[in-house]
N, C-alpha and C. Protein backbone atom coordinates (compact mmCIF):
# COMPACT_ATOMS: atom_id res chain seq x y z
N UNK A 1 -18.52 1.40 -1.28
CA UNK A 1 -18.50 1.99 0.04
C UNK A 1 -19.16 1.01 1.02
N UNK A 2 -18.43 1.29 1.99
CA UNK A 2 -18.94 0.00 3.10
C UNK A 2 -20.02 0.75 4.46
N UNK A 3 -20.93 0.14 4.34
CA UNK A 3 -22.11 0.73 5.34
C UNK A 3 -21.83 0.59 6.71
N UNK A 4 -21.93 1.93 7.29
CA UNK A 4 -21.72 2.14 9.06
C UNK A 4 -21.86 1.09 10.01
N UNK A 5 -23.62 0.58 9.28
CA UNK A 5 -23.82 -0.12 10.17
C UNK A 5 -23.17 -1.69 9.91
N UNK A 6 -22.64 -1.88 9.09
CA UNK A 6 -22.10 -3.02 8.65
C UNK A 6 -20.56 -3.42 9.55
N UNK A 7 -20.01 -1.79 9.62
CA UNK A 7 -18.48 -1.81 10.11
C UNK A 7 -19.36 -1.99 12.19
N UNK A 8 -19.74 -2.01 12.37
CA UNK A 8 -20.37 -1.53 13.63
C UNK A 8 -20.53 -3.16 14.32
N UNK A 9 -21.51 -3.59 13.16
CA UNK A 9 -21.66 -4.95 13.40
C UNK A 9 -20.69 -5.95 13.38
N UNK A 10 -19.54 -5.71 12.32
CA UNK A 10 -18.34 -5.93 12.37
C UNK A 10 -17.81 -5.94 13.95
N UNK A 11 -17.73 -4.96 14.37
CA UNK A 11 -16.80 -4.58 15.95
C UNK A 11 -17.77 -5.14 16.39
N UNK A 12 -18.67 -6.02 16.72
CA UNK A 12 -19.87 -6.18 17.76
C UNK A 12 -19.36 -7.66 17.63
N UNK A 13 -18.41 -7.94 17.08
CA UNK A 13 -18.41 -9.77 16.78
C UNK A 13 -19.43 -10.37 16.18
N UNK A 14 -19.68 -10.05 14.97
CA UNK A 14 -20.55 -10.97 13.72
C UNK A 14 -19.83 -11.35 12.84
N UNK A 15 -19.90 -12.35 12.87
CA UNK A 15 -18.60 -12.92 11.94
C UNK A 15 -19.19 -12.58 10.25
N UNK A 16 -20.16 -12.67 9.82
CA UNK A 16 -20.77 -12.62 8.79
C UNK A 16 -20.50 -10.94 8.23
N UNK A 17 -20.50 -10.00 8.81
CA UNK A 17 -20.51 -8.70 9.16
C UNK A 17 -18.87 -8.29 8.23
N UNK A 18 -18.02 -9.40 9.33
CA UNK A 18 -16.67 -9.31 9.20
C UNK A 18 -16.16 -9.80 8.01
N UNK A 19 -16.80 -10.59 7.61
CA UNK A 19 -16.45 -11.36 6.20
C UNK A 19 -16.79 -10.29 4.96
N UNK A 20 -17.64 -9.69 5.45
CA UNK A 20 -18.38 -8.76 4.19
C UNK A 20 -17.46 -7.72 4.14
N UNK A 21 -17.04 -7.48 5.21
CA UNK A 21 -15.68 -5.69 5.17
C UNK A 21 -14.93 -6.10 5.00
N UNK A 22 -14.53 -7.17 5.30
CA UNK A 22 -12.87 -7.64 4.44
C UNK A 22 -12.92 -7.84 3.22
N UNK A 23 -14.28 -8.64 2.65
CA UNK A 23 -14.44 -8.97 1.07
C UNK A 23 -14.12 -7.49 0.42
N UNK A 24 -15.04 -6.95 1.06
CA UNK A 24 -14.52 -5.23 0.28
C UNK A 24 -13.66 -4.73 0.64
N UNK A 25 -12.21 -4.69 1.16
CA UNK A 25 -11.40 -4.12 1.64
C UNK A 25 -10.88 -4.83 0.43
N UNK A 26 -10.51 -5.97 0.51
CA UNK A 26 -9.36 -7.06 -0.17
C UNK A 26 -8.88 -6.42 -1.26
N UNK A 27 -9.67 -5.98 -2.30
CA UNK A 27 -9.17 -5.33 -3.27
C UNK A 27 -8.56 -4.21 -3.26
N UNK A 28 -8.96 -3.36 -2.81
CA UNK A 28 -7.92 -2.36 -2.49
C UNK A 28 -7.35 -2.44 -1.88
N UNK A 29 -6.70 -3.26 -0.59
CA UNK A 29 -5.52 -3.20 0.00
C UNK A 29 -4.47 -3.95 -0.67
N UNK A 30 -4.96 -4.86 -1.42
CA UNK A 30 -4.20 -5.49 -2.40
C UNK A 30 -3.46 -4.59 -3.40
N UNK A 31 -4.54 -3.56 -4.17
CA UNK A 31 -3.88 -2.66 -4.86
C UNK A 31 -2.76 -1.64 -4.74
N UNK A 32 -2.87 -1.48 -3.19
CA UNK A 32 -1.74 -0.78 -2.14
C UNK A 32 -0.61 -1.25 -1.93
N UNK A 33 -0.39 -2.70 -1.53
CA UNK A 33 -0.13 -3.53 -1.42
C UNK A 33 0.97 -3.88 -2.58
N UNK A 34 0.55 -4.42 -3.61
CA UNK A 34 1.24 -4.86 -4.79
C UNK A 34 2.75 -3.83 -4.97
N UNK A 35 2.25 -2.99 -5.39
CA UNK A 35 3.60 -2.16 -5.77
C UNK A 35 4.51 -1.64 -4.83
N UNK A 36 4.17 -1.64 -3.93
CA UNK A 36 5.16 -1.58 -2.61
C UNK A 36 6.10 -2.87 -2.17
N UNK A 37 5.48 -3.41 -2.39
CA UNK A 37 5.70 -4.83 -1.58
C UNK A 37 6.19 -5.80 -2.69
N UNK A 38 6.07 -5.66 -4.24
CA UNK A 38 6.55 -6.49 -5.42
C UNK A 38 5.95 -7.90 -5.46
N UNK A 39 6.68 -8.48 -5.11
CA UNK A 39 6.85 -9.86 -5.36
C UNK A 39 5.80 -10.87 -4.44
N UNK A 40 5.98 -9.59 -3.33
CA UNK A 40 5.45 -10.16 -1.98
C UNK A 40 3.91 -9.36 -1.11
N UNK A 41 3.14 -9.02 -2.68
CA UNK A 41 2.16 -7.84 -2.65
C UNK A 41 1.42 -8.49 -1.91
N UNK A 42 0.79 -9.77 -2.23
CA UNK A 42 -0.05 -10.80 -1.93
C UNK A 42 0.48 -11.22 -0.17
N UNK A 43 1.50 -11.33 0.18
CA UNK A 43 1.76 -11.25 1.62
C UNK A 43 1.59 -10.30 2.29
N UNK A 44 1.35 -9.30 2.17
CA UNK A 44 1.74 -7.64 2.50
C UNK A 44 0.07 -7.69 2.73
N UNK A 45 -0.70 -8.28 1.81
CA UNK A 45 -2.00 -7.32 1.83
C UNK A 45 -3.17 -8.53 3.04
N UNK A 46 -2.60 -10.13 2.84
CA UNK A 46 -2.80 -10.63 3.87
C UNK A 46 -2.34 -10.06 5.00
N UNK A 47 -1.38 -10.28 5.34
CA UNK A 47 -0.67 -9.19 6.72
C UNK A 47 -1.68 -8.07 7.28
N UNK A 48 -1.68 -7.38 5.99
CA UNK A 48 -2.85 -6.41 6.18
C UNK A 48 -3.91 -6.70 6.79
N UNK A 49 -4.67 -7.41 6.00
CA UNK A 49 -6.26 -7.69 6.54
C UNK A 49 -5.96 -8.59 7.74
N UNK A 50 -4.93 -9.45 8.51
CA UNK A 50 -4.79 -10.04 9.49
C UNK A 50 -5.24 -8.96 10.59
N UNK A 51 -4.34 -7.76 10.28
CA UNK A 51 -3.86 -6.55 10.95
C UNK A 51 -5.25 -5.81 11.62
N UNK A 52 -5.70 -5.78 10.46
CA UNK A 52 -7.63 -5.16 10.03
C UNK A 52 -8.36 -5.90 11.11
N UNK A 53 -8.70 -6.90 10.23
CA UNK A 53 -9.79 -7.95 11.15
C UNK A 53 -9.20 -7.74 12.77
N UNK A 54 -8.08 -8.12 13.70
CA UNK A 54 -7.80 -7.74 15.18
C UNK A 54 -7.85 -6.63 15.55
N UNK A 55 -7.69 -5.40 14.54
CA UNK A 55 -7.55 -4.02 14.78
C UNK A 55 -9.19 -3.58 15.15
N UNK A 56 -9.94 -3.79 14.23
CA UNK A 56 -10.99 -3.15 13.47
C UNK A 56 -12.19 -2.88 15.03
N UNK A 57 -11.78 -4.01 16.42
CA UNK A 57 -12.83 -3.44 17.15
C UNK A 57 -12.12 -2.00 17.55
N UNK A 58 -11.03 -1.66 17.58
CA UNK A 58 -10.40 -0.33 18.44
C UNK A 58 -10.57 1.00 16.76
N UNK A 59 -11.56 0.70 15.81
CA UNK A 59 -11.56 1.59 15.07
C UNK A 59 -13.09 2.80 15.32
N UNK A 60 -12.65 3.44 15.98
CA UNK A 60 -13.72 4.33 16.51
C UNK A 60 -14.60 4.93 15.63
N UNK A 61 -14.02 5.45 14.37
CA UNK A 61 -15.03 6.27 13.15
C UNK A 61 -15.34 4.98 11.70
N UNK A 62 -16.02 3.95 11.83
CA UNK A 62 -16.35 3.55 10.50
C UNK A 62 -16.37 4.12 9.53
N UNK A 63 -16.30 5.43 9.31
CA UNK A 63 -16.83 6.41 8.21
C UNK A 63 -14.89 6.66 7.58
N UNK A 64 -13.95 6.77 8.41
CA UNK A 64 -12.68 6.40 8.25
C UNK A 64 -12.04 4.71 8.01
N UNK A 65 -13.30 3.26 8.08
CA UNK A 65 -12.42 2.46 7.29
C UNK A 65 -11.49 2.67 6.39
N UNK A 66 -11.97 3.12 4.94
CA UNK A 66 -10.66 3.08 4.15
C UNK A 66 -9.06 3.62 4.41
N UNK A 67 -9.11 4.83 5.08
CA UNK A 67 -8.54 6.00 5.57
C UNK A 67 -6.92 5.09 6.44
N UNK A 68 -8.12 4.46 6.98
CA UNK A 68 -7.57 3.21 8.39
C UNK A 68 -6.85 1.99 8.06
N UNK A 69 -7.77 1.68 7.10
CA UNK A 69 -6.98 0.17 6.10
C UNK A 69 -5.85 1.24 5.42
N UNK A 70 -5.82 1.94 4.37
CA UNK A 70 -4.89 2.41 3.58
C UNK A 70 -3.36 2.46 4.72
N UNK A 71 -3.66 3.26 5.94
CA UNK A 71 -2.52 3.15 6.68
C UNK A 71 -1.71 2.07 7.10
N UNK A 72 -2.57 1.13 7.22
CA UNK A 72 -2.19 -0.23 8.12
C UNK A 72 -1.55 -1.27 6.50
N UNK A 73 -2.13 -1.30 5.00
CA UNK A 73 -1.83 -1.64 4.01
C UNK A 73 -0.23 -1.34 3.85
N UNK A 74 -0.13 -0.06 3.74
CA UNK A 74 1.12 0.48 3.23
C UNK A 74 2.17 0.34 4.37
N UNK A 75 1.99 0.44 5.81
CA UNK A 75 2.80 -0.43 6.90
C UNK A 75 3.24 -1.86 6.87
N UNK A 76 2.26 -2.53 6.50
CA UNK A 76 2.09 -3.86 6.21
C UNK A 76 2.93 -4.31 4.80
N UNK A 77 2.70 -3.21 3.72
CA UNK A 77 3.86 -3.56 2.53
C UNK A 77 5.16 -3.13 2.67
N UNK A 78 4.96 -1.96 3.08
CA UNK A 78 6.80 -1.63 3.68
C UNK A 78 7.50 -2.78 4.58
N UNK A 79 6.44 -3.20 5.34
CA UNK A 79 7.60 -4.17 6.41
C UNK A 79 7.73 -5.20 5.69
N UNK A 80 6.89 -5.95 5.02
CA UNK A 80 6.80 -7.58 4.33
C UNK A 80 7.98 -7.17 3.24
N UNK A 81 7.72 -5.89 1.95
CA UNK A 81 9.03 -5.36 0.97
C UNK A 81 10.96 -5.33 2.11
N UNK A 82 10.62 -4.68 3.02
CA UNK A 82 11.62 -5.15 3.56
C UNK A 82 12.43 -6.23 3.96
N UNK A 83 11.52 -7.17 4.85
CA UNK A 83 12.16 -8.68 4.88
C UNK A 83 12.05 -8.94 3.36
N UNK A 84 11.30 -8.69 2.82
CA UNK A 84 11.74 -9.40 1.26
C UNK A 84 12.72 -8.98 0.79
N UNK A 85 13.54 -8.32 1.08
CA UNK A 85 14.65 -7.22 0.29
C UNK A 85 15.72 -7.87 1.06
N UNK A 86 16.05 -8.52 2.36
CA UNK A 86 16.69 -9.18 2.45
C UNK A 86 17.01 -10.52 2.20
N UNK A 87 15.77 -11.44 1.67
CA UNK A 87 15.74 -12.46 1.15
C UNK A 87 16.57 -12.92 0.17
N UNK A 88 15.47 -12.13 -0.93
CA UNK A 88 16.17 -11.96 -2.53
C UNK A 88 15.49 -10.78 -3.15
N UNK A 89 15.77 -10.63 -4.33
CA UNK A 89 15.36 -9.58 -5.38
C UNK A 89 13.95 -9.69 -5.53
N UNK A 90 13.35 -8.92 -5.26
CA UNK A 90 12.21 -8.80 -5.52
C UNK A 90 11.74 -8.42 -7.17
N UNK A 91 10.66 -8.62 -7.88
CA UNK A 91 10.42 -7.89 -8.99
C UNK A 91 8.70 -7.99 -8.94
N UNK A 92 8.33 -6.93 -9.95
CA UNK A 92 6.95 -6.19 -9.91
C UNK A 92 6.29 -7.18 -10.93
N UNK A 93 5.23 -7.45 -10.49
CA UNK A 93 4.09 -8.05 -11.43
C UNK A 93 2.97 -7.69 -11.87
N UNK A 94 2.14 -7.39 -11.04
CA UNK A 94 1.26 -6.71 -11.06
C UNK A 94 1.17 -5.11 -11.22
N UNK A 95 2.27 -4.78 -12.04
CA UNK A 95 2.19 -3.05 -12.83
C UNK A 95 1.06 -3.14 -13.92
N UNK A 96 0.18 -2.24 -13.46
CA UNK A 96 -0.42 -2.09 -15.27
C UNK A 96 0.06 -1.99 -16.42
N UNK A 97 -0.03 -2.40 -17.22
CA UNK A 97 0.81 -2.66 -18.41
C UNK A 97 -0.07 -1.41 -19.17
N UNK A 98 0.62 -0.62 -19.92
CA UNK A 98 0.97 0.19 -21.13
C UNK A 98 0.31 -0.43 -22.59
N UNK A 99 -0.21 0.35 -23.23
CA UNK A 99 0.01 -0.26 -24.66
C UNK A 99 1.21 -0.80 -24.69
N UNK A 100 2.59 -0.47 -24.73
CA UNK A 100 3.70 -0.59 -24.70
C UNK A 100 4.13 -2.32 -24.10
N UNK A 101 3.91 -2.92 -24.38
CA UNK A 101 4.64 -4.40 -23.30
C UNK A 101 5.96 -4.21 -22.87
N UNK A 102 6.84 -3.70 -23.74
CA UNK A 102 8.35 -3.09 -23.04
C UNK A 102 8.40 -2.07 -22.02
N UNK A 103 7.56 -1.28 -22.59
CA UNK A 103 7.66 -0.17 -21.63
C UNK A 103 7.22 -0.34 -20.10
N UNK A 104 6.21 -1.63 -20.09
CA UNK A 104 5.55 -1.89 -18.87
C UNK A 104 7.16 -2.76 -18.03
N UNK A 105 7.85 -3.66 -18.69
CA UNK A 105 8.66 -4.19 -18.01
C UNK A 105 9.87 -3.19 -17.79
N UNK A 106 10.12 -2.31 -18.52
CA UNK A 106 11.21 -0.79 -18.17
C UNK A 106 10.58 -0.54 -16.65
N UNK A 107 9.45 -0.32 -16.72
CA UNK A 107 9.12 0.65 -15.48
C UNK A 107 9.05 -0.69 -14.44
N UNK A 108 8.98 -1.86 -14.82
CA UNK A 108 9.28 -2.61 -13.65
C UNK A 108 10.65 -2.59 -12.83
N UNK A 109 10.98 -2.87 -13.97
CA UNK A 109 13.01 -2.98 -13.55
C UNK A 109 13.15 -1.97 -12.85
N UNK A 110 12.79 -0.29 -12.90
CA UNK A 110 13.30 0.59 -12.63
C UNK A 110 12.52 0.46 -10.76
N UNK A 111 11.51 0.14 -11.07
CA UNK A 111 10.47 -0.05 -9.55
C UNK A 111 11.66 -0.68 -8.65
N UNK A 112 11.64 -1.55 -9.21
CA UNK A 112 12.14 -2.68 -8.18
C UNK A 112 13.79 -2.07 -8.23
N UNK A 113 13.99 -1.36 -7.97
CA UNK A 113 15.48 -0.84 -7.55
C UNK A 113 15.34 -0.06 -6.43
N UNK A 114 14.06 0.62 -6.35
CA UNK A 114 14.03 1.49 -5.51
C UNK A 114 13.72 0.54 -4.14
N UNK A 115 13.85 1.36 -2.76
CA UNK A 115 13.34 0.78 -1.91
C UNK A 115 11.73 0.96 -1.37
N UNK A 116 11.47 0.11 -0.64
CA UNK A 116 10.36 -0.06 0.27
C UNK A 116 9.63 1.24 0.46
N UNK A 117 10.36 2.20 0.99
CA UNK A 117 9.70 3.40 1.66
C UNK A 117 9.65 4.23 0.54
N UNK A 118 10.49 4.13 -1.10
CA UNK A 118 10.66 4.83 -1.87
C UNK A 118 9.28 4.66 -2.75
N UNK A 119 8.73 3.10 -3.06
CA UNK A 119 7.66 3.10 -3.63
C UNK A 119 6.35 3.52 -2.80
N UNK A 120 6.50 3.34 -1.43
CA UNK A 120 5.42 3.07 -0.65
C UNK A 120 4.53 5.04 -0.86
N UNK A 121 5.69 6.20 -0.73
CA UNK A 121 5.28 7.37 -1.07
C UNK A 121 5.10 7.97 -2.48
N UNK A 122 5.68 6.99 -3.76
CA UNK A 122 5.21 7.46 -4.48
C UNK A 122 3.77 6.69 -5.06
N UNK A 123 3.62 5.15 -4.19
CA UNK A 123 2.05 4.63 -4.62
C UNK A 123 1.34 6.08 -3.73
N UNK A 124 1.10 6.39 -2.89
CA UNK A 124 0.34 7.12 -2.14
C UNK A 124 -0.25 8.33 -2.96
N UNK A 125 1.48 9.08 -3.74
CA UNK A 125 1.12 10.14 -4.64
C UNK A 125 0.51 10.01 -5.72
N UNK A 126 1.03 9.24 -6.38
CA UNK A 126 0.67 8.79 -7.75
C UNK A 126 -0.37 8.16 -8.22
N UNK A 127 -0.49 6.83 -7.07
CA UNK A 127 -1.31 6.13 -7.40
C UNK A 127 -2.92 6.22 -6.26
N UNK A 128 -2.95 6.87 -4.97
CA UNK A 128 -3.65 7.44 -4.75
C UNK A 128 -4.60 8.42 -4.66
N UNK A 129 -3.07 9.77 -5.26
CA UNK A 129 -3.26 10.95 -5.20
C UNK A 129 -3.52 11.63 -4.51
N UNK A 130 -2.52 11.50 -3.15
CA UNK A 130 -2.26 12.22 -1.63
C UNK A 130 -1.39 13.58 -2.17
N UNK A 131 -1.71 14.20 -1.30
CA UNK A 131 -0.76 15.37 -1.11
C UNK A 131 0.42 14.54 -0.28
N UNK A 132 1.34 15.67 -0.09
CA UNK A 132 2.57 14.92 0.89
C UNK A 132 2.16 14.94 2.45
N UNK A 133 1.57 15.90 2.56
CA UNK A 133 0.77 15.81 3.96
C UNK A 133 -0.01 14.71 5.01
N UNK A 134 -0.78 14.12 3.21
CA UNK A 134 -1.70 13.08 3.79
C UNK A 134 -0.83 11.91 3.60
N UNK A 135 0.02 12.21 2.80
CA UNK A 135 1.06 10.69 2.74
C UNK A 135 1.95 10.30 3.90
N UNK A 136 2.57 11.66 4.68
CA UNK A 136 3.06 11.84 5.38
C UNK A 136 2.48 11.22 7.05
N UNK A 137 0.89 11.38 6.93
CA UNK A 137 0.10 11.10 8.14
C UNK A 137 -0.10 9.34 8.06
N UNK A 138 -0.14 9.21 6.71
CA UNK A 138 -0.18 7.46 6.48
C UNK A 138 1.01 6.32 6.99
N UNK A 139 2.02 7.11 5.70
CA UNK A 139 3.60 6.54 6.58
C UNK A 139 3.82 7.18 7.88
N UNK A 140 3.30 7.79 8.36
CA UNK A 140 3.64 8.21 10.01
C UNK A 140 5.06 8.42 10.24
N UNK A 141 5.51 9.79 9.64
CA UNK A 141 6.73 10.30 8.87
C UNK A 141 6.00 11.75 9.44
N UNK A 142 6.93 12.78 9.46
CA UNK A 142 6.90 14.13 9.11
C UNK A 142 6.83 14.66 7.92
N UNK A 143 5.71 15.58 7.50
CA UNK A 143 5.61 15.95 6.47
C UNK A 143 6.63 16.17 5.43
N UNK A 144 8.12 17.18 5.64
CA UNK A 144 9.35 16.97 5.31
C UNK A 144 9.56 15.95 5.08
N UNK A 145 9.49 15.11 5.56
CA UNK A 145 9.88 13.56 5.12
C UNK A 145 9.64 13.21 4.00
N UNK A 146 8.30 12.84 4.49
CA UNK A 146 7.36 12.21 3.19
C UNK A 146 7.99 13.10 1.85
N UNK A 147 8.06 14.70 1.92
CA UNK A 147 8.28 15.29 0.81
C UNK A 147 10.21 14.95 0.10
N UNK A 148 10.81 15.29 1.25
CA UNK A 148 12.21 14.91 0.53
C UNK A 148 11.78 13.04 0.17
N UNK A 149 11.35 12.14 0.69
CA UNK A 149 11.55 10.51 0.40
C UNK A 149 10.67 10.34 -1.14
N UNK A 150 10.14 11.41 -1.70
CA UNK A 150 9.03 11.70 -2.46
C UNK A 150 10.30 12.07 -3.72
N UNK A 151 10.56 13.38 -3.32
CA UNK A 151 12.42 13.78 -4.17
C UNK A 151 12.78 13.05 -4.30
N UNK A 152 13.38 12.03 -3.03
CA UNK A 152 14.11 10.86 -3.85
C UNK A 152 13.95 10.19 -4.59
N UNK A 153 13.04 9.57 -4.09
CA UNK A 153 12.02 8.47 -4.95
C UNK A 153 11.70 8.69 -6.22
N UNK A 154 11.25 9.83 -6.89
CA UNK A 154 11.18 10.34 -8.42
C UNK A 154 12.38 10.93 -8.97
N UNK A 155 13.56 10.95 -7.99
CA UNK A 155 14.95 11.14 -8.73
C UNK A 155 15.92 9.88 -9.01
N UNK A 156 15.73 9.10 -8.09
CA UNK A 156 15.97 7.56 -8.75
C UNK A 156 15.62 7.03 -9.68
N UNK A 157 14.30 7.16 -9.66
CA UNK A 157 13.06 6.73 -10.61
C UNK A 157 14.01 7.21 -11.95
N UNK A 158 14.11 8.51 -12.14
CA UNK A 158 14.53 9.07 -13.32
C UNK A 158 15.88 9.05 -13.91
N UNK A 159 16.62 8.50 -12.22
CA UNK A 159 18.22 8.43 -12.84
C UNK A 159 18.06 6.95 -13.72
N UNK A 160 17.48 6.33 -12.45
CA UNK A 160 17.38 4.79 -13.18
C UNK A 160 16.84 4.19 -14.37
N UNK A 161 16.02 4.96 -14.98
CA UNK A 161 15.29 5.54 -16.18
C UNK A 161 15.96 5.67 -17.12
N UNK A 162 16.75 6.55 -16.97
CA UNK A 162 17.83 6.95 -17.89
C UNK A 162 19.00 6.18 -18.22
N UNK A 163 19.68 5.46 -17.33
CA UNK A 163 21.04 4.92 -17.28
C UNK A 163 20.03 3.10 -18.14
């Protein structure tokens, strides 16, 4: 957890301040980051903290950093997964692997079929453990949304699974 007065000093222009909330951000936006974004997790989560560090004086509640990064992360991997999706094929690397070593590359293959916005709500659910509500307020979507892109997303998952 990152101290008030640390994020404070941060917005006050201390560069030292700033180095310390990003060091602790990095990892978890990275973790956000990765599976959304595939190939291009590591761009997505820079993007991110670019995003952070210029954002961070207009962040009024320090006590909401994470809250704040998590939103701007998963914006930041949806858009970078997108231009990447027009590039080339993206594929997943950074999945936790399974006892299973096959099973970890099954669930890659199947990831990387889905789209951008398809992983981006089920990292939120799954791998955060948002309701659709709060996922919904992150992707800045209507709750409906978030919930049918949520349907989809775990019905692909499962067609693609299967076939």
């Amino acid at each position: 957890m990152i101290e008030e007065h640390l994020v404070r000093a941060a917005q006050r222009g201390d560069t030292v301040a700033m180095n310390e909330v990003l060091d602790a951000l990095t990892p978890y936006v990275a973790k956000i980051c990765g599976p959304i974004a595939l190939n291009d997790g590591a761009d997505a989560a820079q993007e991110a903290l670019i995003a952070i560090f210029r954002g961070l004086r207009g962040l009024q509640e320090p006590a909401a950093l994470f809250g704040w990064a998590r939103a701007i992360a998963v914006r930041e991997a949806v858009r970078v997964a997108r231009r990447g999706q027009r590039q080339r094929p993206a594929e997943l690397t950074d999945l936790p692997a399974a006892d299973d070593p096959q099973l970890a590359i099954d669930v890659q293959d199947v990831l990387r079929r889905l789209s951008p916005e398809h992983r981006a709500v089920l990292v939120l659910r799954d791998l955060e453990g948002m309701d659709e509500q709060a996922a919904a307020a992150v992707l800045d979507v209507p709750s409906g949304t978030a919930k049918s892109r949520l349907h989809r997303a775990r019905a692909s998952f499962r067609k693609a699974w299967s076939s």
